[in-house]
Protein backbone atom coordinates (compact mmCIF):
# COMPACT_ATOMS: atom_id res chain seq x y z
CA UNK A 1 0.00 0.00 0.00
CA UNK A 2 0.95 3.74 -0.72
CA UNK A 3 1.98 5.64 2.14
CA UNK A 4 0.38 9.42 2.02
CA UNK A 5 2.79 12.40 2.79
CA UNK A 6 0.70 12.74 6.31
CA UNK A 7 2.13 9.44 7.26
CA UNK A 8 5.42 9.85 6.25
CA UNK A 9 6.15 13.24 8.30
CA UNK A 10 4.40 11.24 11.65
CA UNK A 11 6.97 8.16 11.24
CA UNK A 12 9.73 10.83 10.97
CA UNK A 13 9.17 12.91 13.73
CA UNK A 14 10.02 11.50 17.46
CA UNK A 15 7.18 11.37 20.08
CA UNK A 16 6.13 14.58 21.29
CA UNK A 17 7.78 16.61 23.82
CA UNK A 18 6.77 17.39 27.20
CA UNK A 19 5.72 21.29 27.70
CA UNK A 20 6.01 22.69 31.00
CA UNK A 21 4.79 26.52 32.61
CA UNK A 22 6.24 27.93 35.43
CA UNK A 23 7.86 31.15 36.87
CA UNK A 24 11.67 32.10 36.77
CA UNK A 25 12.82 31.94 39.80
CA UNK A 26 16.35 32.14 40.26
CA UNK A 27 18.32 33.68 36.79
CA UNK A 28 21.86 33.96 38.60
CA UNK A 29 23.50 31.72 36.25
CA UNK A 30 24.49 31.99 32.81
CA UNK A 31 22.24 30.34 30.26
CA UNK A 32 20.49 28.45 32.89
CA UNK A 33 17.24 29.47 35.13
CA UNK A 34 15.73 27.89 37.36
CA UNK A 35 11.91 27.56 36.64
CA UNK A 36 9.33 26.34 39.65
CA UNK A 37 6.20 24.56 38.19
CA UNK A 38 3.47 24.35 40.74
CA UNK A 39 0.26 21.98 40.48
CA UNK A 40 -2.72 20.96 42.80
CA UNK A 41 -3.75 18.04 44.12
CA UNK A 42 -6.03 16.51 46.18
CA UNK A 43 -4.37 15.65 49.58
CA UNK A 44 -5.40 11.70 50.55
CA UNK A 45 -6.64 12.20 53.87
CA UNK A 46 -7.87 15.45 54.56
CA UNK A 47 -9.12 15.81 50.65
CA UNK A 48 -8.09 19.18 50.50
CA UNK A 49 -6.63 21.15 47.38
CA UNK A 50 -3.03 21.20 48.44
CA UNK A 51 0.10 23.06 46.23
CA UNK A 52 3.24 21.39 44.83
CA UNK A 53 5.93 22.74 43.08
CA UNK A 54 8.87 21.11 41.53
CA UNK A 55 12.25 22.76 40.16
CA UNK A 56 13.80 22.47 37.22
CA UNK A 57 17.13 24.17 35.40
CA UNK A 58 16.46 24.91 32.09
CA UNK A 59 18.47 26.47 29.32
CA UNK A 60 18.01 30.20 28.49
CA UNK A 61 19.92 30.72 25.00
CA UNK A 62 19.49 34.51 25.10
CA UNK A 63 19.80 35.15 28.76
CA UNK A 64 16.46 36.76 28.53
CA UNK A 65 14.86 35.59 31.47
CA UNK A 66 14.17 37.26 34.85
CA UNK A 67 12.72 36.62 38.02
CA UNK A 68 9.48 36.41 38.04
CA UNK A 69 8.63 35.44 34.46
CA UNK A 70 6.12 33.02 33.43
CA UNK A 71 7.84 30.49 30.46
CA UNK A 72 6.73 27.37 28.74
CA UNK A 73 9.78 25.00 29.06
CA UNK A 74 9.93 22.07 27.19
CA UNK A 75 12.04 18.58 27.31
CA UNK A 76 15.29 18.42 25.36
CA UNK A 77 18.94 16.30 25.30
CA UNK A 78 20.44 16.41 28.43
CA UNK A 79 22.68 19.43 28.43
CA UNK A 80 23.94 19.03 31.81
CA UNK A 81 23.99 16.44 34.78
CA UNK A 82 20.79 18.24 35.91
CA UNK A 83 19.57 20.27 32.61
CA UNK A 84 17.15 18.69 30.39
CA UNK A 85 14.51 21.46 29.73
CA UNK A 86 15.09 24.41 27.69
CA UNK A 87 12.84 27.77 27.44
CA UNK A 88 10.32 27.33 24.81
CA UNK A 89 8.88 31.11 25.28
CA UNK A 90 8.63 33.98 27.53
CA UNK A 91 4.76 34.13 28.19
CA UNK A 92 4.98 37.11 30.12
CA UNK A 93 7.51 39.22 31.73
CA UNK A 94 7.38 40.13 34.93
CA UNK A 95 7.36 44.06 36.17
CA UNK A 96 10.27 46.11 36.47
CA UNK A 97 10.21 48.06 39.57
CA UNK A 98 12.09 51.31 39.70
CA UNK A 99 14.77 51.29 42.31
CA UNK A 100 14.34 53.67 45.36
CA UNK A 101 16.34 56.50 46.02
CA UNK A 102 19.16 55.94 48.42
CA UNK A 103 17.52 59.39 50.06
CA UNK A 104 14.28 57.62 50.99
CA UNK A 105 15.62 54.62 52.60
């Protein structure tokens, strides 16, 4: 049988790749930030909504991230012994706030 061209480009692609969103928390390194994604689940005995958040180091190309940024990350080849993710796009960037005065403080 005849393969169509829809076929051929799903047999050639690898399986799809995890896509994460979280906020930058830590950018102190070069090309790397630390992202925090948080989710909620249902705690087993007192079946309450309860918050968990995981870490992850992920590759910043650019160096474009800041603290307090919300970024899609998404699985790649390890590039460290603790980097496998990589920043997919900056969603949105966090505020700037302007510095105070060294006469106020």
């Amino acid at each position: 049988m005849t393969e169509t061209a829809g076929e051929q480009v799903q047999k050639a692609l690898p399986g799809k790749r995890q896509a994460k969103f979280g906020r930058v928390t830590s950018a102190k390194m070069q090309k790397t930030v630390v992202v925090t994604v948080e989710r909620q689940v249902m705690h087993p005995l007192y079946k309450r909504v309860v918050r968990r958040g995981k870490n992850f180091l992920a590759h910043d190309e650019k160096n474009e991230c800041r603290v307090g940024d919300w970024v899609r990350i998404e699985e790649t080849r390890p590039l460290s012994s603790r980097k496998r993710w990589r920043v997919a796009q900056v969603v949105t960037q966090a505020t700037q706030l302007a510095p105070v005065p060294e006469a106020l403080v």
